[in-house]
Protein backbone atom coordinates (compact mmCIF):
# COMPACT_ATOMS: atom_id res chain seq x y z
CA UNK A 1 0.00 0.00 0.00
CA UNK A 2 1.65 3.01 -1.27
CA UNK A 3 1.89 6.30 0.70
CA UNK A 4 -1.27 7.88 -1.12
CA UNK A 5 -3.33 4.52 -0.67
CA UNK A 6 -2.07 4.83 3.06
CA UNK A 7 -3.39 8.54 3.37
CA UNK A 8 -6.53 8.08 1.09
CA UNK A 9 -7.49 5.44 3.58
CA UNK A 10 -6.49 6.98 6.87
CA UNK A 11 -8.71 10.29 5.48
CA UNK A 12 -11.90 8.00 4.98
CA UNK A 13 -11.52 5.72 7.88
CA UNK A 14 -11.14 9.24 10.43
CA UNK A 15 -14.14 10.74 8.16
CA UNK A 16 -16.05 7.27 8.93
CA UNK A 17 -15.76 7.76 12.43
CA UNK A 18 -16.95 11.51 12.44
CA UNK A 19 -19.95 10.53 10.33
CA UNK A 20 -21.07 7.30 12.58
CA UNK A 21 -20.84 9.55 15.68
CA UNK A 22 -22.33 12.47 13.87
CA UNK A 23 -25.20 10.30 12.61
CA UNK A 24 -26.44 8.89 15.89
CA UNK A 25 -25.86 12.40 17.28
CA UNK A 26 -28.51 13.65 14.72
CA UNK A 27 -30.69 10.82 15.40
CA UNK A 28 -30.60 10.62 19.46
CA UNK A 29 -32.88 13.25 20.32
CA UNK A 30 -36.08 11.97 18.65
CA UNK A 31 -35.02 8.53 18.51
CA UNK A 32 -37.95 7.41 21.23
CA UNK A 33 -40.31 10.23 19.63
CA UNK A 34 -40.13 7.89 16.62
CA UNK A 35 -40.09 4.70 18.01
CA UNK A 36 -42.69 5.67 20.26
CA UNK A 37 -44.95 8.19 18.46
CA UNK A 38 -44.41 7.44 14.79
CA UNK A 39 -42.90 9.18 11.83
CA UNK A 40 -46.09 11.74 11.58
CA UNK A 41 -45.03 12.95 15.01
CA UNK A 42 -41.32 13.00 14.61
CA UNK A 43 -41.65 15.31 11.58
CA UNK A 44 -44.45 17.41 13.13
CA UNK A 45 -41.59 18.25 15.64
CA UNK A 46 -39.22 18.73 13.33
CA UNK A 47 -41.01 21.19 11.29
CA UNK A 48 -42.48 23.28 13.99
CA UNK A 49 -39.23 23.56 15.64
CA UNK A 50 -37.87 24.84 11.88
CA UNK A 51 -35.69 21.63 11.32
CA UNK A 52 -37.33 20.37 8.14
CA UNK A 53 -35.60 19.32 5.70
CA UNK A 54 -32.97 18.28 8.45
CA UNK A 55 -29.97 19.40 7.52
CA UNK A 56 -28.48 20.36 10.85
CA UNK A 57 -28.16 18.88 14.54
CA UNK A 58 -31.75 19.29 16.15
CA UNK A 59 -33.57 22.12 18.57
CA UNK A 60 -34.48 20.60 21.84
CA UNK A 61 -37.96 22.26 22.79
CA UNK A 62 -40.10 20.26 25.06
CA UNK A 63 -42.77 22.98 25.00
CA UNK A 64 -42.92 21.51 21.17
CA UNK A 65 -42.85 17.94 22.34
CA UNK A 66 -42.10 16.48 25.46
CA UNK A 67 -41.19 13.17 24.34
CA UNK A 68 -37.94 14.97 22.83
CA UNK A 69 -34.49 14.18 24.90
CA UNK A 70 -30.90 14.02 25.36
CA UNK A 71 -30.13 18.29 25.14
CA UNK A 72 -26.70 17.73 25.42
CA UNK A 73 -27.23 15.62 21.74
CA UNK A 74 -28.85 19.21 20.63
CA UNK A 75 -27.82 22.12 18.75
CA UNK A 76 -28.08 24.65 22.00
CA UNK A 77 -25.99 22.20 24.46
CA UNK A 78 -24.00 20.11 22.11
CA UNK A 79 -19.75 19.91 23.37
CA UNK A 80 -19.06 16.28 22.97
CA UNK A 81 -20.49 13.38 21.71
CA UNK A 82 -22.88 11.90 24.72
CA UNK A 83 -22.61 8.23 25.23
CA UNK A 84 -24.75 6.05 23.18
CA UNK A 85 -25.22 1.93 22.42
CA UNK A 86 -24.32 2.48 19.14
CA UNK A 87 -20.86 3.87 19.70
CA UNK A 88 -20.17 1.64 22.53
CA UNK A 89 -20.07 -1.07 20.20
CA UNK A 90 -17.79 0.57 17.54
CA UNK A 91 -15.76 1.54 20.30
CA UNK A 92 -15.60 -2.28 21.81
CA UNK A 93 -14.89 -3.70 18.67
CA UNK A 94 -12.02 -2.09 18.15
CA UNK A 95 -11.03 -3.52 22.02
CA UNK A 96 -12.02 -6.28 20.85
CA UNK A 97 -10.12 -6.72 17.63
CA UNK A 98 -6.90 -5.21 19.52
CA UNK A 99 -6.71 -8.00 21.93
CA UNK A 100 -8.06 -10.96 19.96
CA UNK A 101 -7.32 -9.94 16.47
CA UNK A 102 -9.00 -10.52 13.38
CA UNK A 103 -9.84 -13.99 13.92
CA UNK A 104 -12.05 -13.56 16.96
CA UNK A 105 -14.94 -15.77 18.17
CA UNK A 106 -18.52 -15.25 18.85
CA UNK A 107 -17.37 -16.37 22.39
CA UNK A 108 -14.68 -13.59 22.55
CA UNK A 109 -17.28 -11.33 22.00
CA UNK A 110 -19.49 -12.04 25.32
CA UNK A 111 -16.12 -11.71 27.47
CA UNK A 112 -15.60 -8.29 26.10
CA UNK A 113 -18.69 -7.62 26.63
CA UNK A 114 -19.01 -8.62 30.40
CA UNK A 115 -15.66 -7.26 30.59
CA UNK A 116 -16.71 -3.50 29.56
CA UNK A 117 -20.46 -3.25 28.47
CA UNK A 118 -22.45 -2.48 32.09
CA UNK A 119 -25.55 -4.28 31.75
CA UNK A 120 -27.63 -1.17 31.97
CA UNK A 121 -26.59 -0.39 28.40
CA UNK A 122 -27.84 -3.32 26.62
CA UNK A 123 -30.74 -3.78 24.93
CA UNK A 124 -33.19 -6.41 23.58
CA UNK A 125 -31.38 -9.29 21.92
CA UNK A 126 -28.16 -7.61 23.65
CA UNK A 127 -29.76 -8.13 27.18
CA UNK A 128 -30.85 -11.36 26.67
CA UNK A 129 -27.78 -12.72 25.96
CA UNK A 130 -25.76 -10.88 28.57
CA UNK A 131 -27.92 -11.84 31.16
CA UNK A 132 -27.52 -15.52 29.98
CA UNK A 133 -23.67 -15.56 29.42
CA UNK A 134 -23.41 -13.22 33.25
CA UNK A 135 -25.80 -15.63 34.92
CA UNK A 136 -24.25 -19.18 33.19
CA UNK A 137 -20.68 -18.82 31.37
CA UNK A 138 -18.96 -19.33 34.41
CA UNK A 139 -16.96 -16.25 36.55
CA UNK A 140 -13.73 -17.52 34.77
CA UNK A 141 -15.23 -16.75 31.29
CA UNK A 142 -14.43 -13.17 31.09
CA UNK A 143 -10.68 -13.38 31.21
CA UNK A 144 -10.22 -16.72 29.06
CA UNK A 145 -12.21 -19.59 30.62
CA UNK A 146 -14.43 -21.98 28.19
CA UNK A 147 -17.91 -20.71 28.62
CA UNK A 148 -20.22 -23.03 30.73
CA UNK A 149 -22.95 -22.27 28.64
CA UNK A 150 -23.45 -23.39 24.74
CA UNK A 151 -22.64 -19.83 23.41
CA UNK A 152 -25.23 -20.71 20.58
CA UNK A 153 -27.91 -20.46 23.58
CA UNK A 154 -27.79 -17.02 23.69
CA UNK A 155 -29.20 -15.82 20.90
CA UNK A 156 -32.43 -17.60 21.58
CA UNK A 157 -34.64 -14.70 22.20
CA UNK A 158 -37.33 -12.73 20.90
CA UNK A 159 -35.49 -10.00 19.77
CA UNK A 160 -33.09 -11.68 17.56
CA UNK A 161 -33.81 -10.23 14.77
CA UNK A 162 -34.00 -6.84 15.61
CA UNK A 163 -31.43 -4.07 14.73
CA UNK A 164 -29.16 -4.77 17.78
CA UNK A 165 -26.70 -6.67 15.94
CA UNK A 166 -26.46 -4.59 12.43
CA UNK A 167 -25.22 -1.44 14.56
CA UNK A 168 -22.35 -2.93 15.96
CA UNK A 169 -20.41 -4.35 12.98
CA UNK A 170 -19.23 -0.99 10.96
CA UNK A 171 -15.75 -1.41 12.43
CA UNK A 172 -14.82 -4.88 10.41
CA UNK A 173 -15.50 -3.12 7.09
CA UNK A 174 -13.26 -0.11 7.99
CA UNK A 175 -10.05 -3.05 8.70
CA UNK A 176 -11.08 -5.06 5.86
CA UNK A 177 -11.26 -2.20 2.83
CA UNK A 178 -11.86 -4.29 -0.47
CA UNK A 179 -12.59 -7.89 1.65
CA UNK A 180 -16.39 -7.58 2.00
CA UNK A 181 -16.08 -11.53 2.45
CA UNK A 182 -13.75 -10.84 5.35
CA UNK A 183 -15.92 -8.05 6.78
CA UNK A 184 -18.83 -10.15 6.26
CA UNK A 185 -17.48 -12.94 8.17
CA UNK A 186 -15.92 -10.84 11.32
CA UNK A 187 -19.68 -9.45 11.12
CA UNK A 188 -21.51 -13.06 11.54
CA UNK A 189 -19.21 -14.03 14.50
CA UNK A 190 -20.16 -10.82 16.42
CA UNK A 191 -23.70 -10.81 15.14
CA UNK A 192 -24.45 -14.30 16.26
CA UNK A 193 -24.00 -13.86 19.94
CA UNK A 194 -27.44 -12.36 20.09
CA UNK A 195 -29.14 -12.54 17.02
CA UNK A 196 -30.23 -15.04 14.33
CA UNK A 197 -31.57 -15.53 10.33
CA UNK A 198 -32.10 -11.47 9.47
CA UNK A 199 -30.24 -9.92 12.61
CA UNK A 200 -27.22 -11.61 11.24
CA UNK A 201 -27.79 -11.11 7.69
CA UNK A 202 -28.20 -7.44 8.50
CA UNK A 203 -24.96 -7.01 10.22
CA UNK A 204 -23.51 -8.79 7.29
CA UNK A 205 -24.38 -6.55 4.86
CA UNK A 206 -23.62 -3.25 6.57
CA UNK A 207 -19.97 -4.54 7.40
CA UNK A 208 -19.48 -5.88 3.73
CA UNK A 209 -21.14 -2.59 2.21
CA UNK A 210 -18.45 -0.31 4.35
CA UNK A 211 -15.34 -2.88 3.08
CA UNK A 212 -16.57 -2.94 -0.62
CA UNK A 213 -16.59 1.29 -0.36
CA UNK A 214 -13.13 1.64 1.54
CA UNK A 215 -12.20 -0.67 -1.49
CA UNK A 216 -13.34 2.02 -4.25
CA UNK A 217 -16.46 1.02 -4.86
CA UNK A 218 -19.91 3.70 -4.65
CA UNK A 219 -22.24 3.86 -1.98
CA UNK A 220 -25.13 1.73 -4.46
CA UNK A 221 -22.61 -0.87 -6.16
CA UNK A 222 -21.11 -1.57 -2.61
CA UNK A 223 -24.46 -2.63 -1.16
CA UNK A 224 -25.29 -4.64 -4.17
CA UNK A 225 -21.59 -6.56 -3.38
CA UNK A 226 -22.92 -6.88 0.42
CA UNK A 227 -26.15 -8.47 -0.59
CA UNK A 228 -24.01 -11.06 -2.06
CA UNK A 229 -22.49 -12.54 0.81
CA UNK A 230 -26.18 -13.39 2.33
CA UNK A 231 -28.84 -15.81 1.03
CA UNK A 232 -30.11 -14.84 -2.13
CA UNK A 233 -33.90 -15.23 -0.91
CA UNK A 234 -33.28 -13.15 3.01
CA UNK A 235 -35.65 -10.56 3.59
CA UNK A 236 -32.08 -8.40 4.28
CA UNK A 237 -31.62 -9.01 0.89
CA UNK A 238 -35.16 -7.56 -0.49
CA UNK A 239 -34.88 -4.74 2.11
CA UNK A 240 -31.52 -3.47 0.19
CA UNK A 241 -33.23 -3.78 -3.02
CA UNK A 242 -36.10 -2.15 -1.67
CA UNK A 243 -33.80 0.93 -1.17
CA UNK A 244 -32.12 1.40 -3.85
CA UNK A 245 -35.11 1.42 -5.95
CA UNK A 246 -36.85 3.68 -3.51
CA UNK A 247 -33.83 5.96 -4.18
CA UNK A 248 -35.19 8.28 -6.66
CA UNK A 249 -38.22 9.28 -3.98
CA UNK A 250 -37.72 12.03 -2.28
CA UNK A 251 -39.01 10.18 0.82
CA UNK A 252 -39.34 6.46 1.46
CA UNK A 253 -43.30 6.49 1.34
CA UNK A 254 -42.90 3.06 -0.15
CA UNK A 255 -41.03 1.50 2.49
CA UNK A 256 -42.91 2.53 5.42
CA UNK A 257 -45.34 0.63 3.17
CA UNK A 258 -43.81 -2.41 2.77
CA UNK A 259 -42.11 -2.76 6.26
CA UNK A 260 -44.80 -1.00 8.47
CA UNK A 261 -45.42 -3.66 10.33
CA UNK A 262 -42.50 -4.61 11.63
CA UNK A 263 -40.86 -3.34 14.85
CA UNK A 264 -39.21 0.17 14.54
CA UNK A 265 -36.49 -1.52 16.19
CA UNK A 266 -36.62 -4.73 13.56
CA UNK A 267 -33.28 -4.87 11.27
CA UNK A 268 -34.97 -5.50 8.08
CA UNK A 269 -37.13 -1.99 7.60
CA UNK A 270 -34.23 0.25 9.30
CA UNK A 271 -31.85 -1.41 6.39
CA UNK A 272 -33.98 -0.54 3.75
CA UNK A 273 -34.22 3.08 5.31
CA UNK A 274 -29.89 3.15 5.02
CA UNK A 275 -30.20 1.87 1.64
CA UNK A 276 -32.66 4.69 0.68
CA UNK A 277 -30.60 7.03 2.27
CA UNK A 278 -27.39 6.43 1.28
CA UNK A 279 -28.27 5.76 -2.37
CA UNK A 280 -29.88 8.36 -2.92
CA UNK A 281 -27.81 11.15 -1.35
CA UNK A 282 -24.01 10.04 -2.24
CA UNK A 283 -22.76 13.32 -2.81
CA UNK A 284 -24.54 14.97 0.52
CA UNK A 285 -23.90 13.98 3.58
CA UNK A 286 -26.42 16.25 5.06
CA UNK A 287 -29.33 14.73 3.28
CA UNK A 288 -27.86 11.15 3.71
CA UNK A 289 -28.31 11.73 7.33
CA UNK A 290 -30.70 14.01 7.71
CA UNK A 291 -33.23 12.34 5.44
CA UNK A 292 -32.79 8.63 7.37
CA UNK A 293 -33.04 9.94 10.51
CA UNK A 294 -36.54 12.31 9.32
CA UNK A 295 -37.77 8.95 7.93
CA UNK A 296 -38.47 7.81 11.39
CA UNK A 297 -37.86 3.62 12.86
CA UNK A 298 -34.43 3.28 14.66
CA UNK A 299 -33.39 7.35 14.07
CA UNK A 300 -30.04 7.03 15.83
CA UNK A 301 -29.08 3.55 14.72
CA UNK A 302 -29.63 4.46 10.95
CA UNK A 303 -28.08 7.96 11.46
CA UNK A 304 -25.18 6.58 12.68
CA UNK A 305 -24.65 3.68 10.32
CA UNK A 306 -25.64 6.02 6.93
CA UNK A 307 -22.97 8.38 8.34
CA UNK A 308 -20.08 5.94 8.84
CA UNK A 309 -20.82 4.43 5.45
CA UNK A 310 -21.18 7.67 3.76
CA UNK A 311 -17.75 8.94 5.27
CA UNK A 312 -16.10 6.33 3.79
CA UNK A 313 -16.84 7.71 0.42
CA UNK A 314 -15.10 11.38 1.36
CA UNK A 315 -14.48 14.05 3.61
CA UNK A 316 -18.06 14.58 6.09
CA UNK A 317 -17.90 18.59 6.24
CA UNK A 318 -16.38 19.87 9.28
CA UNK A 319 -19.06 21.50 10.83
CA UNK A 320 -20.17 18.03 11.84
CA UNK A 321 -17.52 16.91 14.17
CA UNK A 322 -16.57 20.53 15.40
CA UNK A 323 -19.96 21.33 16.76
CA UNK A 324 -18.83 18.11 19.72
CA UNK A 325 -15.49 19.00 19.31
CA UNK A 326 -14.47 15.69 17.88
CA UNK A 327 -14.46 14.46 21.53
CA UNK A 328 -16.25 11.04 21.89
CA UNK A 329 -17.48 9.78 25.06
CA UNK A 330 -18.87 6.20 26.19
CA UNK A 331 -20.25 4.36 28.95
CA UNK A 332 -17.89 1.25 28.72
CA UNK A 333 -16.55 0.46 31.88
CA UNK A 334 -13.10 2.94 32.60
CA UNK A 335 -13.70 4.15 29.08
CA UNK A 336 -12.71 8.45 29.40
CA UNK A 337 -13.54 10.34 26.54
CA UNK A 338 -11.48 9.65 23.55
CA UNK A 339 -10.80 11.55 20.28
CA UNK A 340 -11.44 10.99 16.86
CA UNK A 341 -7.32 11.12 16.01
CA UNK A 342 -7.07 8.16 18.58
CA UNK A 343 -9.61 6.27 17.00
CA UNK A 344 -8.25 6.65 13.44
CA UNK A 345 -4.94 5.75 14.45
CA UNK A 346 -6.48 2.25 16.59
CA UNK A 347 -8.66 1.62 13.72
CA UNK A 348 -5.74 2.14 11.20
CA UNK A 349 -3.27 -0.29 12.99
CA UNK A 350 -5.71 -3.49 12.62
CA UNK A 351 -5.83 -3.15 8.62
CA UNK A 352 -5.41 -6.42 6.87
């Protein structure tokens, strides 16, 4: 990899990580007005408070609607990212790839987690199986012991295929740029500690879709490549298509009426939503955020993963990361705040 390779990549990979933390930023505010409340609500709020189309962080005004939250994730309060699930996750994969490298197993991903996930930030599928691997793995499992439980057992829950798994996996694109098999794989083996059939396939295709772009690849051709490495016939795989072919709408009318009755929180309708999103703004990173996370579903989990996925295509505009001082905070256990220099360089030193 020549010195210009070296830099292109370096550029994209620190641009990913201001975009993924920029995203859910965007998205955290409203993210339980949507769930909760619907997409008619959400952009009822947005509009009254002047935020439509969104093209900027968001107004907190609970004398608009009270079911907004997080003001330090607002325009008015914003100075650093606030901690979020979705960022703990990029964050621990890159733990976890430091200390167990690239071929890591679905088993080394529950002792990182009891290791530096508290249990109050898991969700769902997440939960479920930290509960199981905390109550039955054995106390010697976090620092090496076999597991005392069938690792397999834990993703038998009722939220396994929700979006919990697909917003953890953007990290094993950004080591494997041009492997989308690679990324694909790393992807399953996290996935499948919580999450079966379409949470896996999910997680597949977002970590695939971010390898295939750091390879050179566009934003639509990149998710066509990640579709490959699923089943042909996975609802993942209609979702994507879905997208793209949605991309020419100004909004994603047609989704919402495909996927409406799934979950908000389900991975298949929220990766439909990226698709849309990312497709059909590849030149504006603005819209590709702003529009997923105005669409309504999983608002910071599809903020965050458009905006790591569209940073890999170029430089997010610096406005973005300035506004919380490119200063990224968690809630993984003795976790400080780290920056987004820090992270490039981590994230840089596990490249295949």
């Amino acid at each position: 990899m020549g010195p210009r390779t070296t830099d292109m990549i370096r550029n994209r990979i620190y641009s990913a990580w201001v975009g993924r933390v920029s995203g859910c930023m965007l998205g955290k505010p409203v993210e339980m007005l949507s769930i909760k409340h619907g997409v008619t609500r959400l952009q009822r709020y947005l509009a009254d408070v002047d935020a439509m189309p969104l093209r900027e962080y968001i107004p907190f005004r609970l004398d608009v609607d009270d079911a907004v939250e997080h003001e330090g994730a607002c325009i008015e309060e914003m100075s650093h990212s606030i901690p979020d699930d979705d960022i703990n996750y990029t964050v621990l994969s890159l733990l976890l790839v430091e200390e167990f490298g690239h071929k890591f197993t679905t088993a080394d991903v529950g002792r990182m987690w009891l290791r530096y996930l508290p249990g109050s930030m898991v969700f769902t599928a997440e939960r479920d199986a930290y509960v199981k691997l905390l109550a039955e793995a054995g106390m010697r499992f976090p620092v090496g012991a076999d597991s005392a439980v069938n690792i397999a057992e834990c993703s038998d829950n009722r939220f396994n295929d929700w979006i919990g798994a697909q917003i953890r996996v953007d990290l094993y694109g950004w080591i494997n740029p041009g492997d989308p098999t690679a990324a694909a794989d790393m992807a399953r083996r996290d996935a499948e500690l919580s999450h079966r059939g379409e949470g896996v396939y999910g997680a597949m295709v977002i970590a695939a879709a971010g390898a295939s772009i750091l390879g050179g690849e566009n934003p639509v051709r990149a998710l066509e490549i990640a579709v490959e490495q699923i089943p042909a016939n996975a609802d993942c795989a209609t979702a994507v298509e879905a997208g793209l072919a949605t991309a020419s709408s100004p909004t994603p009318e047609r989704i919402h009426e495909l996927y409406g009755h799934l979950s908000p929180v389900h991975t298949v309708n929220n990766l439909a939503l990226v698709a849309w999103a990312l497709a059909r703004n590849v030149t504006d990173f603005a819209a590709a955020i702003g529009d997923v996370v105005s669409a309504g579903w999983d608002t910071d989990c599809n903020g965050a993963t458009v905006g790591g996925l569209w940073g890999l295509t170029g430089e997010v505009p610096m406005e973005w990361g300035t506004r919380w001082n490119h200063s990224v905070h968690t809630s993984l256990s003795g976790m400080g705040p780290l920056t987004v220099e820090d992270l490039t360089n981590r994230t840089l030193a596990l490249l295949t």
